[in-house]
C-alpha atoms as a PDB file:
ATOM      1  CA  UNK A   1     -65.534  37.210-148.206  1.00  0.00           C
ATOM      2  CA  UNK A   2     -62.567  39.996-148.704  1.00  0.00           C
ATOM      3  CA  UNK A   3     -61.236  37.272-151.233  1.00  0.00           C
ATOM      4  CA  UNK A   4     -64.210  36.779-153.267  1.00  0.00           C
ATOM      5  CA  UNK A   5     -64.799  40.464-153.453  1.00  0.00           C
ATOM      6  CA  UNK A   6     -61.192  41.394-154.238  1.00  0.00           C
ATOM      7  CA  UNK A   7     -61.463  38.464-157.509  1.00  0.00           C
ATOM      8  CA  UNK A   8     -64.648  40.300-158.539  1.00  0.00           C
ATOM      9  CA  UNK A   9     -63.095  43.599-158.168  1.00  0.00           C
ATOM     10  CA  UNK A  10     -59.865  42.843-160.234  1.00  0.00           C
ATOM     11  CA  UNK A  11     -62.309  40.539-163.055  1.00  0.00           C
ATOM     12  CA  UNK A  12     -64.120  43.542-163.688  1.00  0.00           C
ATOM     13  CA  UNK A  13     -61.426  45.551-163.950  1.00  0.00           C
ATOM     14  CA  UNK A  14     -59.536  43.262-165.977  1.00  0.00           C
ATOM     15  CA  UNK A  15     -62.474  42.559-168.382  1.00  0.00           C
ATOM     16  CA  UNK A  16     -62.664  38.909-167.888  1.00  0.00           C
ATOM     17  CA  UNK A  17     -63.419  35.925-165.618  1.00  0.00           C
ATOM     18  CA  UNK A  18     -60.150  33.699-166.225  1.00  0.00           C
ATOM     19  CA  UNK A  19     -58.756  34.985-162.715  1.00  0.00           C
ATOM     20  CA  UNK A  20     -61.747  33.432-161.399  1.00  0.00           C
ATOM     21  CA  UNK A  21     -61.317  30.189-163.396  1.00  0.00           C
ATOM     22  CA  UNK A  22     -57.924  29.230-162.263  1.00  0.00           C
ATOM     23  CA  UNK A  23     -58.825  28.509-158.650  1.00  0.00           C
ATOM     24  CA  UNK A  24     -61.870  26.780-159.101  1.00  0.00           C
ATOM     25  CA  UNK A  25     -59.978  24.496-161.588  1.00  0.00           C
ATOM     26  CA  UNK A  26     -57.187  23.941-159.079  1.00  0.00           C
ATOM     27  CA  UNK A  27     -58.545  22.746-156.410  1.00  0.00           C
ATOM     28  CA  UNK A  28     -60.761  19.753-157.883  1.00  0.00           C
ATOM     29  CA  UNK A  29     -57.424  19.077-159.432  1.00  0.00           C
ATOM     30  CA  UNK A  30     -55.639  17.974-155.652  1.00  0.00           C
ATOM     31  CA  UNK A  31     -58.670  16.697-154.511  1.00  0.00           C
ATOM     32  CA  UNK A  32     -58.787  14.197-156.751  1.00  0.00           C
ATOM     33  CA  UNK A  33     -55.286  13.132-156.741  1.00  0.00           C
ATOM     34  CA  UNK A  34     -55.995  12.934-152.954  1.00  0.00           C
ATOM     35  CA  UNK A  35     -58.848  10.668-153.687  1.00  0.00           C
ATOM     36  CA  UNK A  36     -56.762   8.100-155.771  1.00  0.00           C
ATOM     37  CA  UNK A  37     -54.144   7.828-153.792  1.00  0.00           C
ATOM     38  CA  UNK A  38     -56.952   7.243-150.753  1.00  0.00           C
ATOM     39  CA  UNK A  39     -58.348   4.520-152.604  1.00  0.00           C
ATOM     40  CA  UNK A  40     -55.066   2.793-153.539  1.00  0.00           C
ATOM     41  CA  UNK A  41     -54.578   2.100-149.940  1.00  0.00           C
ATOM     42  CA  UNK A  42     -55.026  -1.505-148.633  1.00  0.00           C
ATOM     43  CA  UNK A  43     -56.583  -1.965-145.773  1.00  0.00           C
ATOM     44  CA  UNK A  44     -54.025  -4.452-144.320  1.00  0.00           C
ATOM     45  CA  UNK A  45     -52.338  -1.791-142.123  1.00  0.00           C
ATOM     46  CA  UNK A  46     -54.717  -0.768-139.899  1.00  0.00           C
ATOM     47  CA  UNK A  47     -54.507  -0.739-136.370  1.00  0.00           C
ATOM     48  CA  UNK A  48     -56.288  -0.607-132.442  1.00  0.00           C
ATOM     49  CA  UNK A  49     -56.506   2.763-131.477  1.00  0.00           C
ATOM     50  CA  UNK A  50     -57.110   1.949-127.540  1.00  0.00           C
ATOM     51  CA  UNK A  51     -56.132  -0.388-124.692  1.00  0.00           C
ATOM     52  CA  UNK A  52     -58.797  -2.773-123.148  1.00  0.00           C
ATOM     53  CA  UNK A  53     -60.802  -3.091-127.115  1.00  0.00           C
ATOM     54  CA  UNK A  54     -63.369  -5.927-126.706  1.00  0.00           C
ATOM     55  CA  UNK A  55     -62.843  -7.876-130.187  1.00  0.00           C
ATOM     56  CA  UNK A  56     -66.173  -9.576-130.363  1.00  0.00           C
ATOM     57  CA  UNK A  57     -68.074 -12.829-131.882  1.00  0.00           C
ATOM     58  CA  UNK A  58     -70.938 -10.419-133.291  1.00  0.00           C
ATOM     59  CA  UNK A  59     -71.022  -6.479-134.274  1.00  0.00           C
ATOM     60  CA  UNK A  60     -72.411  -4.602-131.577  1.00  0.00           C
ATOM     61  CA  UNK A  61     -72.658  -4.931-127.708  1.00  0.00           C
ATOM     62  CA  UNK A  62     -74.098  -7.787-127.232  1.00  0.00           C
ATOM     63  CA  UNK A  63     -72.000  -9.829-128.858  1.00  0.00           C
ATOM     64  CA  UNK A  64     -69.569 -12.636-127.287  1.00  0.00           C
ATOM     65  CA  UNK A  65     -66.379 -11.069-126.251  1.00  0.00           C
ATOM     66  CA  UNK A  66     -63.464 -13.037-127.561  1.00  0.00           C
ATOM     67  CA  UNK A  67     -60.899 -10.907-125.681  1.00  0.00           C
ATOM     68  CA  UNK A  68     -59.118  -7.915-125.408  1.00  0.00           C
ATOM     69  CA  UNK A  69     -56.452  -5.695-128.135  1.00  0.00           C
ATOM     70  CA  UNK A  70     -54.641  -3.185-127.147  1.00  0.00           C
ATOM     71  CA  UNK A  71     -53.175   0.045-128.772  1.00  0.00           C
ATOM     72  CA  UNK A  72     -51.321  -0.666-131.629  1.00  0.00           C
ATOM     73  CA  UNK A  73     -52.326  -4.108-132.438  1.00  0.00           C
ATOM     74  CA  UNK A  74     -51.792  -4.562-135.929  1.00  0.00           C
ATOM     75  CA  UNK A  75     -55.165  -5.879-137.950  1.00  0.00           C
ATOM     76  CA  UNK A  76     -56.852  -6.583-141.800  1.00  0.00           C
ATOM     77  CA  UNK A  77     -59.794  -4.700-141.813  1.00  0.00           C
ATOM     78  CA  UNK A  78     -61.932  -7.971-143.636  1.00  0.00           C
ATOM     79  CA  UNK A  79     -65.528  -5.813-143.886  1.00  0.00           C
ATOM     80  CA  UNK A  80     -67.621  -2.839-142.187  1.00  0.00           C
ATOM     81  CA  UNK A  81     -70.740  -3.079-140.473  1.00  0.00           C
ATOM     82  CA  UNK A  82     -72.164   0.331-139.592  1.00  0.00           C
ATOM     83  CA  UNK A  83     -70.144   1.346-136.720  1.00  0.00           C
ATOM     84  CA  UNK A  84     -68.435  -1.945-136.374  1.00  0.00           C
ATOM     85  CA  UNK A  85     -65.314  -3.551-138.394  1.00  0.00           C
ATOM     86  CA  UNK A  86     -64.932  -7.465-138.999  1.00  0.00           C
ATOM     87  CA  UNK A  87     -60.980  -7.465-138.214  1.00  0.00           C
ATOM     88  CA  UNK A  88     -57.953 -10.217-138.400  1.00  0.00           C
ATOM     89  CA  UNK A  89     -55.123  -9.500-135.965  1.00  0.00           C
ATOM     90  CA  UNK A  90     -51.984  -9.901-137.900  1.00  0.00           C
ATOM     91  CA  UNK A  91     -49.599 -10.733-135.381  1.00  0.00           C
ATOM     92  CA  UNK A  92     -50.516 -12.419-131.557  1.00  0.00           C
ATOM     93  CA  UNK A  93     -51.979  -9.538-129.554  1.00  0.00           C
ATOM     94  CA  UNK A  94     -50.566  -7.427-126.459  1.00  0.00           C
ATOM     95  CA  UNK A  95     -53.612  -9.209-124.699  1.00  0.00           C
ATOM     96  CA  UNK A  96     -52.717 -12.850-125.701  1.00  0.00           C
ATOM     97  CA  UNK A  97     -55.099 -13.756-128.702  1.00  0.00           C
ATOM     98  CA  UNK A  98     -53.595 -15.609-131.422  1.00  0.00           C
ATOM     99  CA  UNK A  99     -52.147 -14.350-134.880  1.00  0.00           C
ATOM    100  CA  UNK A 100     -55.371 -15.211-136.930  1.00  0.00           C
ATOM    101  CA  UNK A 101     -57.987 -14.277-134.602  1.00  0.00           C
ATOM    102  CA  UNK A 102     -60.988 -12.728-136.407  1.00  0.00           C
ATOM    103  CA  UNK A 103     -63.965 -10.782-134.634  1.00  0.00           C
ATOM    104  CA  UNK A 104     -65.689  -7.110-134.298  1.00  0.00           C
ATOM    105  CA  UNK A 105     -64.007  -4.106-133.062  1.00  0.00           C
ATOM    106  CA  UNK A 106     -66.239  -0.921-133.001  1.00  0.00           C
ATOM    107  CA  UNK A 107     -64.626   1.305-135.704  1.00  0.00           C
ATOM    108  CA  UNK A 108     -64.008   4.435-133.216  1.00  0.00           C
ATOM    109  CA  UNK A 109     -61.335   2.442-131.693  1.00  0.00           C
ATOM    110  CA  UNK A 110     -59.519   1.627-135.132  1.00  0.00           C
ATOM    111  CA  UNK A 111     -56.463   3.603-136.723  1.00  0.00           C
ATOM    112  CA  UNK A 112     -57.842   3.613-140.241  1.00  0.00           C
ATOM    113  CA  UNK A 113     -55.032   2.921-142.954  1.00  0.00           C
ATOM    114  CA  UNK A 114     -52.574   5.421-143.858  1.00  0.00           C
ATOM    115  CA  UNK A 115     -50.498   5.032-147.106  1.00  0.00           C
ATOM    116  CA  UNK A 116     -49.008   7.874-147.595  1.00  0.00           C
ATOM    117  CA  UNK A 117     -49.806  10.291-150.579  1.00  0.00           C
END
């Protein structure tokens, strides 16, 4: 609040609003560079969060349970079902399943991507 009222303050001193057009125009500015680089990110370097993640036949509970990942299983985020990710494990898994293996993994227990900016 200070900061707003200190801008307004020195604008109407100064006579103009360009001190209040600089920010404004700045930060849309990083955002957006934030934004590409976000979207330039493959999601082939994802991985389990956890230890003891059901990878299922189905999204959601009641699906089959193929077996179990463990933290930092590396997996291909495929698709995204509400909560739920269809995932490929990229290597054999801490918990035995084979490079290859496809199934659900609720997304809370998923390291999303990170490329870097």
């Amino acid at each position: 609040m200070r900061r707003i009222s200190l801008a307004l303050t020195t604008a109407a001193l100064i006579g103009t609003t360009a001190a209040l057009a600089v920010p404004a125009q700045a930060a849309p500015a990083s955002a957006t560079r934030t934004t590409a680089a976000a979207k330039e990110c493959h999601e082939d370097n994802a991985m389990i969060y956890t230890n003891g993640t059901r990878l299922r036949a189905k999204a959601g509970t009641s699906g089959a349970v193929k077996g179990q990942l463990y933290f930092g299983d590396p997996i291909r985020i495929l698709k995204k079902s509400g909560g739920w990710d269809y995932v490929q494990l990229k290597s054999r898994s801490k918990g035995g399943l084979a490079k290859g293996t496809r199934g659900w993994v609720a997304h809370k227990n998923i390291i999303p991507p990170f490329c870097g900016y």
